[in-house]
N, C-alpha and C. Protein backbone atom coordinates (compact mmCIF):
# COMPACT_ATOMS: atom_id res chain seq x y z
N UNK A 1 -9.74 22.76 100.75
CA UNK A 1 -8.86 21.96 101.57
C UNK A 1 -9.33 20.52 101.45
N UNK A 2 -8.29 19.90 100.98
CA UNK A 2 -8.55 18.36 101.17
C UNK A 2 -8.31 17.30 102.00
N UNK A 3 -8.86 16.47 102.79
CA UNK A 3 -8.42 15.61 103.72
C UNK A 3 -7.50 14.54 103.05
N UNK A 4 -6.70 14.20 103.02
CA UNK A 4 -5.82 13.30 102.29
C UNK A 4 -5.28 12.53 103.17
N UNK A 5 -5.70 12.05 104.69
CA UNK A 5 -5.72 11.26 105.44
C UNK A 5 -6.22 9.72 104.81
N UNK A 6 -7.35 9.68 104.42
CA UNK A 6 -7.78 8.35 103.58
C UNK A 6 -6.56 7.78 102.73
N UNK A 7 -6.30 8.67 101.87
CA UNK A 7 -5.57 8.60 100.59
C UNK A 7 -4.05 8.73 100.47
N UNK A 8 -3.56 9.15 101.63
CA UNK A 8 -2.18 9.40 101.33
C UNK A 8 -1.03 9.69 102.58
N UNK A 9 0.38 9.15 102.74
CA UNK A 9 0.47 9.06 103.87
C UNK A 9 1.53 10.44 103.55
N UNK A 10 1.68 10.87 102.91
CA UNK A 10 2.39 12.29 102.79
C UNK A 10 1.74 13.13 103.68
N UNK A 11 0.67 13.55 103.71
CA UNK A 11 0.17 14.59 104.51
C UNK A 11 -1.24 14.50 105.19
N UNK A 12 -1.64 15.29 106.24
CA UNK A 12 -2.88 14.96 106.55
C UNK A 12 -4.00 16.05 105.98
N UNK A 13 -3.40 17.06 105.46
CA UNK A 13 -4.64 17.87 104.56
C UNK A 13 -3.84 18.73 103.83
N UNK A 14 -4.45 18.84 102.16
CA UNK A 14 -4.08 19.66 101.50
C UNK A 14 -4.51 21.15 101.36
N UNK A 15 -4.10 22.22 100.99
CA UNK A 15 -4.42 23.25 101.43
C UNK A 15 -4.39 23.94 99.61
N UNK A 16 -5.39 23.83 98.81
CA UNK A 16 -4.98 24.44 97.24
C UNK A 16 -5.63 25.80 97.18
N UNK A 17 -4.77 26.74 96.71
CA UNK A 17 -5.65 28.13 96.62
C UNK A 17 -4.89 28.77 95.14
N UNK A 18 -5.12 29.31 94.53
CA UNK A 18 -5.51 30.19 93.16
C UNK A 18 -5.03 32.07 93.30
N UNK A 19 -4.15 32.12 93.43
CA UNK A 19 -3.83 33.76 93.53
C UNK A 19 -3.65 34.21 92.08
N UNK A 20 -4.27 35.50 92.34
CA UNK A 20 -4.26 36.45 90.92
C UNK A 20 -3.14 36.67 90.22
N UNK A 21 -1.42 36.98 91.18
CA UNK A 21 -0.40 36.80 90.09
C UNK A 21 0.35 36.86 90.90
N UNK A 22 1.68 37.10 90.39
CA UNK A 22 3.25 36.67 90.86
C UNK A 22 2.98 37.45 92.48
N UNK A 23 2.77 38.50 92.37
CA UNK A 23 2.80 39.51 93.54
C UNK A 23 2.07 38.95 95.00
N UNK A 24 0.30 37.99 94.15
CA UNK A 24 -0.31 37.62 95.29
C UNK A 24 0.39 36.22 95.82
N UNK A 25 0.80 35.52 94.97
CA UNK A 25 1.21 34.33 95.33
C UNK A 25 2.34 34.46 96.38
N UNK A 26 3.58 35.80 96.26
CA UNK A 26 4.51 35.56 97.20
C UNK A 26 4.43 36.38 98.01
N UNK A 27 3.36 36.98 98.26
CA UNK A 27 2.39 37.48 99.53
C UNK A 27 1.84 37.13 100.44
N UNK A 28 0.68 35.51 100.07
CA UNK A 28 0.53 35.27 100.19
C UNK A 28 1.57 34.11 101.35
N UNK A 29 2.19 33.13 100.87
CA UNK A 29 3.33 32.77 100.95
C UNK A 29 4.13 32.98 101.90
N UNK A 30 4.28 34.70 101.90
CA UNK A 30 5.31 35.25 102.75
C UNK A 30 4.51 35.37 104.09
N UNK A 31 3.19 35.60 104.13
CA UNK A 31 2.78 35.85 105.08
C UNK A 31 2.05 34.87 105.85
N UNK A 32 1.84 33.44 105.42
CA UNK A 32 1.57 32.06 106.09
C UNK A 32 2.95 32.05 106.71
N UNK A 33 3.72 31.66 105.99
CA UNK A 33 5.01 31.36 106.80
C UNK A 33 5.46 32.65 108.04
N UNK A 34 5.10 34.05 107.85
CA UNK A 34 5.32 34.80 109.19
C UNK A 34 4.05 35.03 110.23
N UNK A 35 3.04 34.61 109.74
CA UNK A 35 1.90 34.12 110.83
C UNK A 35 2.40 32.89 111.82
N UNK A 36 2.63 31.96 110.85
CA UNK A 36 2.83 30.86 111.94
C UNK A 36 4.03 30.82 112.34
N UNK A 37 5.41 31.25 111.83
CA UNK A 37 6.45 31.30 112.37
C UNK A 37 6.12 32.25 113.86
N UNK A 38 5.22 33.03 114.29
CA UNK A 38 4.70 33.61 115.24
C UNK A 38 5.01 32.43 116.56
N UNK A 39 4.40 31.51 116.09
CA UNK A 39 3.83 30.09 116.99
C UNK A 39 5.27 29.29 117.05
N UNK A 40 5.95 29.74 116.24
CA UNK A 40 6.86 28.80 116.47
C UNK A 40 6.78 27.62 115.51
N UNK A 41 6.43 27.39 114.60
CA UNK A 41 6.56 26.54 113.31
C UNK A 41 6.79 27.15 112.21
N UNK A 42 7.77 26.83 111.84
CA UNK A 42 7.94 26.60 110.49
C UNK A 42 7.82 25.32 109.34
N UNK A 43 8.27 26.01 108.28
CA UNK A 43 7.98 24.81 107.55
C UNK A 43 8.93 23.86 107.07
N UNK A 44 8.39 22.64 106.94
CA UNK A 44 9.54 21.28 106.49
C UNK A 44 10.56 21.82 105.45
N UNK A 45 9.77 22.67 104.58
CA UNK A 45 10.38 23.09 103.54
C UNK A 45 9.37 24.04 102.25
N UNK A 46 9.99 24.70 101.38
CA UNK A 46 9.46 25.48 100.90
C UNK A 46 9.76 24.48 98.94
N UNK A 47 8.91 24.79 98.38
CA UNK A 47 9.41 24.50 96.82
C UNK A 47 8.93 25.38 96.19
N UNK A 48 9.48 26.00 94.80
CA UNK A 48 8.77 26.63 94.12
C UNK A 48 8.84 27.91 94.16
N UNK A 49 8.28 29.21 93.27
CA UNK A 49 8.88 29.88 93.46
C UNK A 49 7.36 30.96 92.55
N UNK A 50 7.12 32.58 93.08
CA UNK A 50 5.97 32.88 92.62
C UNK A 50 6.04 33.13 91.13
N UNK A 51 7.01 33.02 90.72
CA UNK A 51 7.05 33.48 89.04
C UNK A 51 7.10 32.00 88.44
N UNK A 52 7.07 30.81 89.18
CA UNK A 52 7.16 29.87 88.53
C UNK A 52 5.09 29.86 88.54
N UNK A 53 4.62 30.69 89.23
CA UNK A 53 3.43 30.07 88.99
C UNK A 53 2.72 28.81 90.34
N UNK A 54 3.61 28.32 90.70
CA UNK A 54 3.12 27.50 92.02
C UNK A 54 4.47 27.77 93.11
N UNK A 55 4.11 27.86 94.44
CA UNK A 55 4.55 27.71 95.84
C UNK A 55 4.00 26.72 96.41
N UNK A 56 5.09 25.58 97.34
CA UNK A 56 4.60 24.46 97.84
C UNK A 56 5.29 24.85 99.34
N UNK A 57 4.26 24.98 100.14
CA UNK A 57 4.77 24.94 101.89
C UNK A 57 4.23 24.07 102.42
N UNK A 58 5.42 23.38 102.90
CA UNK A 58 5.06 21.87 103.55
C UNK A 58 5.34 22.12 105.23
N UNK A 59 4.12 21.93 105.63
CA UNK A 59 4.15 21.80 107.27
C UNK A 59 3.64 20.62 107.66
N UNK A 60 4.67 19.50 107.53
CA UNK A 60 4.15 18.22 107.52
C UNK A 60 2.64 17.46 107.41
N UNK A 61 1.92 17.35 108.50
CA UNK A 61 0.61 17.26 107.86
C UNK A 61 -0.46 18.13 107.03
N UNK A 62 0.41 19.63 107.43
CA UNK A 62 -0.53 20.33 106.20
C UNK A 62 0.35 20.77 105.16
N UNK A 63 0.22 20.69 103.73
CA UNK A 63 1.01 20.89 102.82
C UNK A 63 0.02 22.04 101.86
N UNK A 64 0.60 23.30 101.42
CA UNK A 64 -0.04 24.41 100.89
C UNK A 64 0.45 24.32 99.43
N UNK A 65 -0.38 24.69 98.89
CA UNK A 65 0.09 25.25 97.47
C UNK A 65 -0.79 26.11 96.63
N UNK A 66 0.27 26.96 95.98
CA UNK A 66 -0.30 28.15 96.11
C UNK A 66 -0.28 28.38 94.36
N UNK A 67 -1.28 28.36 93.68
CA UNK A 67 -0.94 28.59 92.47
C UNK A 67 -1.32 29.78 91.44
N UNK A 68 -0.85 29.78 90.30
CA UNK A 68 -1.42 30.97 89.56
C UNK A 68 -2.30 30.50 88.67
N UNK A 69 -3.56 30.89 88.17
CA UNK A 69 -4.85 29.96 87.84
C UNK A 69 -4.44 29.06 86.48
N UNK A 70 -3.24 29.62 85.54
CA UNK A 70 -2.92 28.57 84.25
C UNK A 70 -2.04 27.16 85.24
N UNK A 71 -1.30 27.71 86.20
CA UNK A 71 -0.46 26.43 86.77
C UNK A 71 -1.58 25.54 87.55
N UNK A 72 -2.77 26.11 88.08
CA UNK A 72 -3.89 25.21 88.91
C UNK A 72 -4.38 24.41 88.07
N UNK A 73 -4.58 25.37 86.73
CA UNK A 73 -5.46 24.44 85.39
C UNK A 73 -4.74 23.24 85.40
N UNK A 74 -3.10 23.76 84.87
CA UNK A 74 -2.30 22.45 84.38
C UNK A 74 -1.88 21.07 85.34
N UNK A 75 -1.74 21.63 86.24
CA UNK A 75 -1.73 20.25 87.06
C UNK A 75 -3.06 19.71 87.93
N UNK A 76 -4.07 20.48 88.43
CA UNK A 76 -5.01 19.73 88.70
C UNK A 76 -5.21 18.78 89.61
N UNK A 77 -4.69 19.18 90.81
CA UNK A 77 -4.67 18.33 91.87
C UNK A 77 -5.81 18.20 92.83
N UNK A 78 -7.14 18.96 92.61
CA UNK A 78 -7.97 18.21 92.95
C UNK A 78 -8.88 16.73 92.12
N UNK A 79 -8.60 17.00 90.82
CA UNK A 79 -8.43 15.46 90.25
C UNK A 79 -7.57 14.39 90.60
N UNK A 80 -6.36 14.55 90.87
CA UNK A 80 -5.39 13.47 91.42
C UNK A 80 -5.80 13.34 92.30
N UNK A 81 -6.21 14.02 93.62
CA UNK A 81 -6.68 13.45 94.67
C UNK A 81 -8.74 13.77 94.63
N UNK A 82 -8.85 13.29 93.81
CA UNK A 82 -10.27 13.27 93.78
C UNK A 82 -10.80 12.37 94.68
N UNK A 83 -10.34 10.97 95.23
CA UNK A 83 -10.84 10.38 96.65
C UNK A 83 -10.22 11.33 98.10
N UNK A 84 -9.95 12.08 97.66
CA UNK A 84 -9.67 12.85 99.41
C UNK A 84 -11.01 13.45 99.61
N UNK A 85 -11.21 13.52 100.61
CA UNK A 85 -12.72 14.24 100.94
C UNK A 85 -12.62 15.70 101.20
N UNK A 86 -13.75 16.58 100.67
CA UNK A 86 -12.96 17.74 100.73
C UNK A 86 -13.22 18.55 101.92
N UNK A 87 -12.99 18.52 103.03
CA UNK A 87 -13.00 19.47 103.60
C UNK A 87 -14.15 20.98 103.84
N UNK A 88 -13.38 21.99 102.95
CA UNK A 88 -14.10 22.98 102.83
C UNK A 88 -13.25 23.68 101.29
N UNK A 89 -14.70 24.25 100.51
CA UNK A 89 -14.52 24.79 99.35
C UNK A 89 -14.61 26.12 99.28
N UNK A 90 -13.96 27.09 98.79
CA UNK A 90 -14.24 28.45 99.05
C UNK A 90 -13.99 28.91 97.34
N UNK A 91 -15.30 29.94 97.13
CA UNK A 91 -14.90 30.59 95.29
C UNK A 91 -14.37 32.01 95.69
């Protein structure tokens, strides 16, 4: 998770995680959005799709994305935001 408060006025923390394949990603996915829809939030919006390889759930200051490890390789967004501070790292 990245703080992207310093760095960016899109969101206040990024949320990047790595699922094993199509199945975990819209599992994953499906089940952030019916945890917190619990509470009564949903999200700004959804992009993406699990066979594309990345899911983007935007809950305004926290924005998720959920990728499959060749789509994490290829875009690399803890390099783009390499000044966000990170939060917490999990392998």
């Amino acid at each position: 998770m990245l703080d992207t408060r310093p760095v960016s006025f899109v969101s206040d923390y990024f949320v990047i995680a790595t699922a094993a394949s199509e199945r975990q990603i819209k599992a994953i996915a499906d089940d952030i959005q019916k945890q917190l829809k619990k509470s009564r939030i949903l999200p700004l919006g959804v992009e993406g799709t699990a066979d594309s390889g990345w899911v983007l759930l935007d809950y305004g200051g926290v924005i998720i994305h959920l990728f499959s490890p060749g789509m994490r390789d290829y875009y690399r967004l803890e390099m783009l935001w390499e000044h966000a501070p990170v939060v917490v790292r999990m392998q």
